[in-house]
C-alpha atoms as a PDB file:
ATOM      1  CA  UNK A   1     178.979 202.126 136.720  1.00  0.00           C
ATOM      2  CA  UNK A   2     177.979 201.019 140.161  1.00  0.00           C
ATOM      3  CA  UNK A   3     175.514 198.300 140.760  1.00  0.00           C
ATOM      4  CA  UNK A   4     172.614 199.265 143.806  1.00  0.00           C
ATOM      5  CA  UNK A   5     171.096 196.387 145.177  1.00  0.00           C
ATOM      6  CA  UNK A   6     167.315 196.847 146.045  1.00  0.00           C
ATOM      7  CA  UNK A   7     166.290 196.279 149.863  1.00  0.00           C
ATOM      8  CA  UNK A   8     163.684 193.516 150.579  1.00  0.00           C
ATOM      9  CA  UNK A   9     161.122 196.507 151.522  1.00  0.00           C
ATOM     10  CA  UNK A  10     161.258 197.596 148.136  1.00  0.00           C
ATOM     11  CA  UNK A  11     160.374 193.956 146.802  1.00  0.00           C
ATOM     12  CA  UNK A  12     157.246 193.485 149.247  1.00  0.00           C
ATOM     13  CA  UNK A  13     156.239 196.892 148.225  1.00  0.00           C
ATOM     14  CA  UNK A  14     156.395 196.131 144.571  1.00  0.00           C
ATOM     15  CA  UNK A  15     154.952 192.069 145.537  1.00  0.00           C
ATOM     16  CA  UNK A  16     151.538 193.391 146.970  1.00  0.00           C
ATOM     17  CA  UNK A  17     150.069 195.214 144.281  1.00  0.00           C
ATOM     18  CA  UNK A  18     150.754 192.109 141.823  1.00  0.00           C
ATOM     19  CA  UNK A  19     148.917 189.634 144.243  1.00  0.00           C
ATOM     20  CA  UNK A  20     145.480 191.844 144.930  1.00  0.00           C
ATOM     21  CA  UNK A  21     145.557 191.736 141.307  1.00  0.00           C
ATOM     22  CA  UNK A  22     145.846 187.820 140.668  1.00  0.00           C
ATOM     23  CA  UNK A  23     143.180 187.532 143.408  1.00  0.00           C
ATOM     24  CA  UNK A  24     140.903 189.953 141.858  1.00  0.00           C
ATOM     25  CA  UNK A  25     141.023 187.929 138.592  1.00  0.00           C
ATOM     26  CA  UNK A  26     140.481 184.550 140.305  1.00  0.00           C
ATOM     27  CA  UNK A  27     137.482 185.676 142.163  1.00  0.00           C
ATOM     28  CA  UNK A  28     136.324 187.134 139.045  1.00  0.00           C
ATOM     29  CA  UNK A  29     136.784 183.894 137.175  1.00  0.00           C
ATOM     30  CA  UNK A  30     134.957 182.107 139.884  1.00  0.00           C
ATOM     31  CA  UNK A  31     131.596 183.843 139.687  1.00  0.00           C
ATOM     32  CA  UNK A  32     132.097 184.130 135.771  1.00  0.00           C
ATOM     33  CA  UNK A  33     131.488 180.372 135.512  1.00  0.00           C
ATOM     34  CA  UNK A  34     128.645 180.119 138.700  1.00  0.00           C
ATOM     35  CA  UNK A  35     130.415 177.711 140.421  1.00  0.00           C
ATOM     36  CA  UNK A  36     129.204 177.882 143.899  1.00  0.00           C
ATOM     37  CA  UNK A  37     131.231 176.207 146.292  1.00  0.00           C
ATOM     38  CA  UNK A  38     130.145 173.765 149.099  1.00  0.00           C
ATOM     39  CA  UNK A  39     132.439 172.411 151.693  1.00  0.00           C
ATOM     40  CA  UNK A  40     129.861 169.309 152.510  1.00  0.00           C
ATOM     41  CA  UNK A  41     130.557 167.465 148.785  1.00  0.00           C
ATOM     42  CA  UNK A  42     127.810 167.066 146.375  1.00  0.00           C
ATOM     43  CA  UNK A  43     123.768 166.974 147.696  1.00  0.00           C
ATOM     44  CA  UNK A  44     122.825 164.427 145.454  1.00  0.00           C
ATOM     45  CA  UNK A  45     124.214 160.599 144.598  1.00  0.00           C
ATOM     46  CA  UNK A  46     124.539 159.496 141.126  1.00  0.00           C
ATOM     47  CA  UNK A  47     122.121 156.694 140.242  1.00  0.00           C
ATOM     48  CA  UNK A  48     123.282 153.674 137.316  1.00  0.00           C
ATOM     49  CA  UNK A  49     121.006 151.556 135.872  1.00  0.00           C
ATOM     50  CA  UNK A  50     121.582 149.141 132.356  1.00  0.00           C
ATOM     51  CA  UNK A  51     120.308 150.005 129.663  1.00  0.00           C
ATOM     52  CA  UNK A  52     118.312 146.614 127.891  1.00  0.00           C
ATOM     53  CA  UNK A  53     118.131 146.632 123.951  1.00  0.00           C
ATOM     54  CA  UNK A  54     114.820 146.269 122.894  1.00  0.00           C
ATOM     55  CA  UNK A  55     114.262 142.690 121.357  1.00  0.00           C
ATOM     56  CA  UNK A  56     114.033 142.260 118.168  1.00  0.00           C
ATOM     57  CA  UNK A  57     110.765 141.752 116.228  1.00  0.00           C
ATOM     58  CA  UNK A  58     109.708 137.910 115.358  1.00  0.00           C
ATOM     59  CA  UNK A  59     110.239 136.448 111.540  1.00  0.00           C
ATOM     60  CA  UNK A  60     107.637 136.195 109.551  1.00  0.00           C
ATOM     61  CA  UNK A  61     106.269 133.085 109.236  1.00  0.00           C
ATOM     62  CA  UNK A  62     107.092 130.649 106.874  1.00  0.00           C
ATOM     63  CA  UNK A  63     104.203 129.249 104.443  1.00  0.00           C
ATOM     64  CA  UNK A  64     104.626 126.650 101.936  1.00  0.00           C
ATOM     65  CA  UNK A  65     104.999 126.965  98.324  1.00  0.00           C
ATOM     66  CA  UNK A  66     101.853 125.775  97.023  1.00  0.00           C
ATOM     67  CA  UNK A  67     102.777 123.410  93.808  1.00  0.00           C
ATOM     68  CA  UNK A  68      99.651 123.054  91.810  1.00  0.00           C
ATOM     69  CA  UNK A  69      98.932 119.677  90.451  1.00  0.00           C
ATOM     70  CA  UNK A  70      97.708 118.874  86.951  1.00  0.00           C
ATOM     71  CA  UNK A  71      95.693 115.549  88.175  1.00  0.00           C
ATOM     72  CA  UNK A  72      91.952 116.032  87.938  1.00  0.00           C
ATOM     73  CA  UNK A  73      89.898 116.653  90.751  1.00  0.00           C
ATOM     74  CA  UNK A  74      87.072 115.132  92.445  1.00  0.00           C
ATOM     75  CA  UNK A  75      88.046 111.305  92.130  1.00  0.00           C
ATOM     76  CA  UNK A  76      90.316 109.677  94.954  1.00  0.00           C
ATOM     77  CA  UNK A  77      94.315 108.390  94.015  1.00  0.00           C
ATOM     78  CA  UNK A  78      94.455 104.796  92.857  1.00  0.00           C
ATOM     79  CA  UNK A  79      95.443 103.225  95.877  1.00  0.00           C
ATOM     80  CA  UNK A  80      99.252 101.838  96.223  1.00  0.00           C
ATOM     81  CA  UNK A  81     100.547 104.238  93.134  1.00  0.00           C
ATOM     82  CA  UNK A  82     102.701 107.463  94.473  1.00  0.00           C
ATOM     83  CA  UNK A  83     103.999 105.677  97.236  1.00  0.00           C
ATOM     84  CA  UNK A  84     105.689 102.071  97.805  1.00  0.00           C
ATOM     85  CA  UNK A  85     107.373 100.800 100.890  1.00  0.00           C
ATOM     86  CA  UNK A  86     111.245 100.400 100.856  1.00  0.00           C
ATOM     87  CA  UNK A  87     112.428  96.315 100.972  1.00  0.00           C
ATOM     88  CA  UNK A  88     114.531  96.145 103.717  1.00  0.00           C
ATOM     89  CA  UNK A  89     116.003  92.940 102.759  1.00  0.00           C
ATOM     90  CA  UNK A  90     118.789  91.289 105.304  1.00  0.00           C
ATOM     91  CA  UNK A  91     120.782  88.163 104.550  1.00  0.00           C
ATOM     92  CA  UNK A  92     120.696  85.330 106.422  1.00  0.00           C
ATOM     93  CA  UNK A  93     122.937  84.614 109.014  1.00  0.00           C
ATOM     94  CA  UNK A  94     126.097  82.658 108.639  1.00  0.00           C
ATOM     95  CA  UNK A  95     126.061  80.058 111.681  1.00  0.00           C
ATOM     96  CA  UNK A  96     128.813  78.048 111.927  1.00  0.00           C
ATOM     97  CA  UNK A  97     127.901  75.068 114.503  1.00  0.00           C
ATOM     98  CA  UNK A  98     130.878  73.060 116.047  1.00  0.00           C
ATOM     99  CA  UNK A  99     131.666  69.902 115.037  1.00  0.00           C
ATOM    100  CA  UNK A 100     129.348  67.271 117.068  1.00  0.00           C
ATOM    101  CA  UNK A 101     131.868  64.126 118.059  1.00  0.00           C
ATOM    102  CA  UNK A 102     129.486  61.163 117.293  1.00  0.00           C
ATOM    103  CA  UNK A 103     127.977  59.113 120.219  1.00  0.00           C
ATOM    104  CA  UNK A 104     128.069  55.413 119.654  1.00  0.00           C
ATOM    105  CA  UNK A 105     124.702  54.330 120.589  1.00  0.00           C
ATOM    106  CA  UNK A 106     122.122  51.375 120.033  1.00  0.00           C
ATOM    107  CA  UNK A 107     119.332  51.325 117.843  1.00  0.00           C
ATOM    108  CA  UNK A 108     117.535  49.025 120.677  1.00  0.00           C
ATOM    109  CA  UNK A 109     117.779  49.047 123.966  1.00  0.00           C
ATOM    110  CA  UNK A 110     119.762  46.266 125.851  1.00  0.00           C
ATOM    111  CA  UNK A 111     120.622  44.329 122.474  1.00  0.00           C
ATOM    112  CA  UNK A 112     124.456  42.330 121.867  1.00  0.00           C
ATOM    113  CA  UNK A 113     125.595  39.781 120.508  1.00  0.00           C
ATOM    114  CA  UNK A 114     128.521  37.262 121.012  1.00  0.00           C
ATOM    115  CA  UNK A 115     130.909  38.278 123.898  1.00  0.00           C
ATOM    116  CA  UNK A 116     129.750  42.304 123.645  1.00  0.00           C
ATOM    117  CA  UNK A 117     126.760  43.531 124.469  1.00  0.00           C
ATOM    118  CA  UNK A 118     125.219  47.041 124.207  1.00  0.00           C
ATOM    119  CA  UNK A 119     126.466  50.017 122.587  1.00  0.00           C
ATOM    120  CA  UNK A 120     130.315  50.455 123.832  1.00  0.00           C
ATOM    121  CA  UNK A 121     132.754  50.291 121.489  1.00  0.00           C
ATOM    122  CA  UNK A 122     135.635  48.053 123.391  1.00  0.00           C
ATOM    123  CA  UNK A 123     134.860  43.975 123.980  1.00  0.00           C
ATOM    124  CA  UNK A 124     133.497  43.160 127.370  1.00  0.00           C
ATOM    125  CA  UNK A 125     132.724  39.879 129.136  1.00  0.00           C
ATOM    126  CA  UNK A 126     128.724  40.422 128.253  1.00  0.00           C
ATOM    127  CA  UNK A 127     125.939  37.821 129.117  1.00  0.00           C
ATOM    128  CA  UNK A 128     125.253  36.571 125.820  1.00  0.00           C
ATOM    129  CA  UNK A 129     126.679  33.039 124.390  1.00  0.00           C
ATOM    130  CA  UNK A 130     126.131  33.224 120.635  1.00  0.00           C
ATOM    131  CA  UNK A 131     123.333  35.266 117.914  1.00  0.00           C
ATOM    132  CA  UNK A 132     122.183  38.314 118.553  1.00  0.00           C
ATOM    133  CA  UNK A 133     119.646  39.157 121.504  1.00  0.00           C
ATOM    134  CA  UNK A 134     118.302  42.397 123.470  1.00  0.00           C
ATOM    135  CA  UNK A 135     118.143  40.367 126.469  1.00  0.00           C
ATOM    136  CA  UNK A 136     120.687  39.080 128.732  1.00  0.00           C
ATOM    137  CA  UNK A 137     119.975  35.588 128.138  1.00  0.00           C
ATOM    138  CA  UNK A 138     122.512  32.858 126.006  1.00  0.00           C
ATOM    139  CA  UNK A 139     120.576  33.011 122.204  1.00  0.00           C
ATOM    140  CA  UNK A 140     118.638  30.759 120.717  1.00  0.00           C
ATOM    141  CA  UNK A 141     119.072  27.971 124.005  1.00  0.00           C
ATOM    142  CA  UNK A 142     119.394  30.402 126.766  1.00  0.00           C
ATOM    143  CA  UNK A 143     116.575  31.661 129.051  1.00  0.00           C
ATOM    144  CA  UNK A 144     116.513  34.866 127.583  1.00  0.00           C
ATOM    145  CA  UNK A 145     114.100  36.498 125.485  1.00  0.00           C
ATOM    146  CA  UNK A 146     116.435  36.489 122.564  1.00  0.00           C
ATOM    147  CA  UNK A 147     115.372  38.165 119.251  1.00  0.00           C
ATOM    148  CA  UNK A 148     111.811  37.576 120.147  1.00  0.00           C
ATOM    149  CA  UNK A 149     109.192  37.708 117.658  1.00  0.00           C
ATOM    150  CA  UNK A 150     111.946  39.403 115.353  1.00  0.00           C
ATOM    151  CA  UNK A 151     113.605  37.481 113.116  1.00  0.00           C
ATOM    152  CA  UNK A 152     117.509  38.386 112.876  1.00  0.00           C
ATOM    153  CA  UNK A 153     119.193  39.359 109.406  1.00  0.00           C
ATOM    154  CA  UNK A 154     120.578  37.306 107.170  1.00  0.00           C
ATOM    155  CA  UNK A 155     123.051  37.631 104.731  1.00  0.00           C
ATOM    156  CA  UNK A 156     122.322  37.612 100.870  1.00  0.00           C
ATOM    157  CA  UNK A 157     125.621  38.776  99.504  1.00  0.00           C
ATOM    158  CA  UNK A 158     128.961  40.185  99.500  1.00  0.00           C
ATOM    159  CA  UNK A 159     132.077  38.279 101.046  1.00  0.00           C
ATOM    160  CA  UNK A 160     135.655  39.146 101.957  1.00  0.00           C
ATOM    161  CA  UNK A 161     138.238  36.537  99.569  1.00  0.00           C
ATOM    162  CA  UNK A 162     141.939  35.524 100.382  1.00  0.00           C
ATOM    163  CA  UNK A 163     142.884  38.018  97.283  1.00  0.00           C
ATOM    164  CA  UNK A 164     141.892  41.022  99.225  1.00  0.00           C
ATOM    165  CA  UNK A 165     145.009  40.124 101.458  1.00  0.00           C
ATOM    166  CA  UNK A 166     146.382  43.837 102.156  1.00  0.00           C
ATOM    167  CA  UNK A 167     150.038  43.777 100.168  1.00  0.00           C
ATOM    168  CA  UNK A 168     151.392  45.812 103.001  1.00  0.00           C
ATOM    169  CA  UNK A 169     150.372  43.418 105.497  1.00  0.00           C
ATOM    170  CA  UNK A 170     151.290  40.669 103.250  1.00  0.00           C
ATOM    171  CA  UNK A 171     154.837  42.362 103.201  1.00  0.00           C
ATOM    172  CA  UNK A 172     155.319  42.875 106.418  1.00  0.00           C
ATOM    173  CA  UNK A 173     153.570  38.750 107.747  1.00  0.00           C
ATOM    174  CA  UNK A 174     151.263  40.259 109.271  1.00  0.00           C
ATOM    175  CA  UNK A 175     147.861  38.493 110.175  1.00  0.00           C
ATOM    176  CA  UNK A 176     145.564  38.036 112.863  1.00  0.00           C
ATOM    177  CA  UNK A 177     141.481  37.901 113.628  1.00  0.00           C
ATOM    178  CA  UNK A 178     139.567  41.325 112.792  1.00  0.00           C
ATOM    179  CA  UNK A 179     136.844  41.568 115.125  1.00  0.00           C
ATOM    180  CA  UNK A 180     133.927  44.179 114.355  1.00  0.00           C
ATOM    181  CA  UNK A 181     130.754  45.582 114.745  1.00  0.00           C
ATOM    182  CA  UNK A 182     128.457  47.367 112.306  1.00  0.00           C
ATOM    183  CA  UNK A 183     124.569  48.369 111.711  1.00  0.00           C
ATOM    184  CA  UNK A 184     122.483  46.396 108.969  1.00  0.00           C
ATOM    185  CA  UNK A 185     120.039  49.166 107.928  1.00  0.00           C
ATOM    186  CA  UNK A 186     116.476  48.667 106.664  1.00  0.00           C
ATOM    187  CA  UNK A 187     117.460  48.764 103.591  1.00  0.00           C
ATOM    188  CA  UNK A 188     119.874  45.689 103.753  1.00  0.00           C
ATOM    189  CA  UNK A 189     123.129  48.165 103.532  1.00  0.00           C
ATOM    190  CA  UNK A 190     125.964  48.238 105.633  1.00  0.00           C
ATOM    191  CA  UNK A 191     126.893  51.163 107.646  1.00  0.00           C
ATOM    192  CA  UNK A 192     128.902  52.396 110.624  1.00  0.00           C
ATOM    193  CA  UNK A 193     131.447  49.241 110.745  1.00  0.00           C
ATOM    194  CA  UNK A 194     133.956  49.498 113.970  1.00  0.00           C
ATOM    195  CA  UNK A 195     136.869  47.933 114.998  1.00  0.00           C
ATOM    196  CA  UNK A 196     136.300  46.276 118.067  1.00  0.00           C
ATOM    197  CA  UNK A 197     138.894  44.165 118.819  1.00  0.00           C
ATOM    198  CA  UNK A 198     142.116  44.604 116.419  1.00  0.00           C
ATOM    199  CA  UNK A 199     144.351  42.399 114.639  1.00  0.00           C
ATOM    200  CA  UNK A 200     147.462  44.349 115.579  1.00  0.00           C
ATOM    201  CA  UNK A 201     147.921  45.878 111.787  1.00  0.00           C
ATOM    202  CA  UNK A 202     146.134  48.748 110.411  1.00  0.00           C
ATOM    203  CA  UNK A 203     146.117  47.659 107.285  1.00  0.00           C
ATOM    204  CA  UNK A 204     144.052  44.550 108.235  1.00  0.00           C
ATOM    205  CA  UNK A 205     141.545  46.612 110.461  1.00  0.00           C
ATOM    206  CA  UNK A 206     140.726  48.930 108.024  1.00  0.00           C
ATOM    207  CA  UNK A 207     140.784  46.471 104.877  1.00  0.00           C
ATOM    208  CA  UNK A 208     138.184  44.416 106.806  1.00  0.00           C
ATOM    209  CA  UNK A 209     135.818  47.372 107.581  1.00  0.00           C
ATOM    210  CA  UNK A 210     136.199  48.648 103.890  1.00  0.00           C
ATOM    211  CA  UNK A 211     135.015  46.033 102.398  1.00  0.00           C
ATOM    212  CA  UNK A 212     131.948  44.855 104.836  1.00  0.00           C
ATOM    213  CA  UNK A 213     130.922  48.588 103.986  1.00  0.00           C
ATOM    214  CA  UNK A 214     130.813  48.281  99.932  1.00  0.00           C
ATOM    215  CA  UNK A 215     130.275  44.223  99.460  1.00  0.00           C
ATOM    216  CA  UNK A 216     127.944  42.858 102.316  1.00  0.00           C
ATOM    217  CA  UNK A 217     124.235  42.901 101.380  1.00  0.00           C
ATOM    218  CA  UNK A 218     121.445  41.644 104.024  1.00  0.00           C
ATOM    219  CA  UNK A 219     117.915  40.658 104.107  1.00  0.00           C
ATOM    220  CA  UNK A 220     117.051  43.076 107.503  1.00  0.00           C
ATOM    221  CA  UNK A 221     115.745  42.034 110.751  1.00  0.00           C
ATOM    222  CA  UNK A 222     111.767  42.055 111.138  1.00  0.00           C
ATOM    223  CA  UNK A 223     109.548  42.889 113.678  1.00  0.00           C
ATOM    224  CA  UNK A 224     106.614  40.942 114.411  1.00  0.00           C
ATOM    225  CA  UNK A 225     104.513  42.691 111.820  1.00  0.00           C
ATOM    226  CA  UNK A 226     107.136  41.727 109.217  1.00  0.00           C
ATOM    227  CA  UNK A 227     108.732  45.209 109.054  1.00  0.00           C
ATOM    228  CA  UNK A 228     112.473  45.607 108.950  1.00  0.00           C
ATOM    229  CA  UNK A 229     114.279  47.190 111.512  1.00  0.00           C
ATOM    230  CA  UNK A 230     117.537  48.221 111.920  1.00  0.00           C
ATOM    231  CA  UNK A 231     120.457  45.798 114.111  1.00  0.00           C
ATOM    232  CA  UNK A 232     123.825  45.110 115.055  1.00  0.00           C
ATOM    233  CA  UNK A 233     126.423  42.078 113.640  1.00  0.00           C
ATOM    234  CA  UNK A 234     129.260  41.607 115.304  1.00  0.00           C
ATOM    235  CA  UNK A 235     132.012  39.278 114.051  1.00  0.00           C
ATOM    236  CA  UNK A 236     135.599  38.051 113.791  1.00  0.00           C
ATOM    237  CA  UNK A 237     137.328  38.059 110.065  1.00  0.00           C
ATOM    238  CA  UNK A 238     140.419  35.936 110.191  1.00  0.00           C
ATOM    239  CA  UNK A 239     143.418  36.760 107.927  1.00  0.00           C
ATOM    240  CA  UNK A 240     145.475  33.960 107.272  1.00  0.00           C
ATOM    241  CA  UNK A 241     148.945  34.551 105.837  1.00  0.00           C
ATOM    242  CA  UNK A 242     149.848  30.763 104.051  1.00  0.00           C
ATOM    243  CA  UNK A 243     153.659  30.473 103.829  1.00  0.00           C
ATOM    244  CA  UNK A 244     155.159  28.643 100.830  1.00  0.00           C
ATOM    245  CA  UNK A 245     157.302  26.510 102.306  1.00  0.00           C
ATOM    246  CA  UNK A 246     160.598  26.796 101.620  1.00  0.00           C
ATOM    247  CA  UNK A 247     162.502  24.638  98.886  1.00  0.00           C
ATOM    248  CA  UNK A 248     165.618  22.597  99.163  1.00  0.00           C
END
């Protein structure tokens, strides 16, 4: 069996009639759906625009239970019943001051006695020459004004005895003069005693101050009107060591 090959006239031959029939249907299909074509675009531009939820409507409002009270009617609450003031209590405040270091200071102005005069605590060479004065003068023979129309204080009781020897000065032969200073109160009592001027033992200094304190009693100082008023003594204690002497 021999195979014939068609010639290319035969295929365009055959090729028309198939393509006026595609392009029948197309143009058939295009006036089907009334499409009209337009070679300048679309006539008309889209417009957008949001679209706002409407809000929503308000709550309704809110109005209080109405409690209905059993107390009769007409008369006016007792005053200071249904309502009381909270206490607002606060504790007091814890203020701790510092300590204060104490100021050595006169009860007079300008008084001294002996060699020391005024309110310092260490011996100076002073003006005065024996008592007690608030002037600068010598006591009772000076030209000074003395105590005045004050009389000075004078001492009713209370003395310091050779027993009250400290055993650990007496153990170590220690003695020496105590001098010191202290305030006779109104009251004829002691206070404040100082060592100004020490023996060169403690025991001795503070033995001597000790016992002014607790023993010595005094009838105060008076003003001119014959009312007592506080003052200054200062004096020496001596502590006297005797030595047995030694046997043979």
């Amino acid at each position: 069996m021999a195979l014939v090959r068609s010639d290319w006239r035969d295929r365009l031959r055959a090729a028309i009639p198939t393509g006026v029939i595609v392009g029948g249907l197309g143009y058939a299909l295009v006036l089907g759906l009334g499409i009209a074509p337009s070679p300048s675009g679309p006539s008309e531009a889209l417009d957008s625009f949001d679209v706002t939820p409407p809000k929503p409507p308000p709550p309704p409002p809110v109005r209080p239970k109405r409690i209905e009270s059993h107390r009769p009617r007409g008369a006016a609450a007792p005053p200071n019943i249904r309502s009381q003031a909270t206490p607002v209590v606060a504790p007091p405040p814890l203020v701790v001051l510092p300590p204060v270091s104490p100021v050595i200071a006169a009860p007079v102005a300008g008084t001294g006695a002996d060699p020391s005069q005024g309110a310092s605590d260490k011996p100076g060479p002073g003006t005065g020459a024996g008592g007690i004065g608030n002037g600068t003068g010598s006591g009772g023979s000076g030209d000074g004004d003395g105590y005045g129309d004050e009389t000075p204080p004078r001492r009713i009781k209370g003395r310091i005895k050779d027993s009250d020897y400290p055993e650990a000065a007496a153990d170590a032969g220690a003695s020496g003069t105590v001098q010191v200073r202290y305030f006779v109160n109104v009251d004829g009592r002691v206070s404040g005693c100082v060592v100004t001027k020490s023996s060169g033992n403690a025991a001795l200094d503070e033995t001597t101050c000790r016992l002014i304190e607790q023993r010595y009693r005094y009838d105060p100082s008076r003003d001119a009107d014959g009312r007592p008023v506080r003052s200054i003594i200062v004096v020496n204690q001596d502590w006297v060591l005797e030595r047995l002497p030694a046997e043979r």
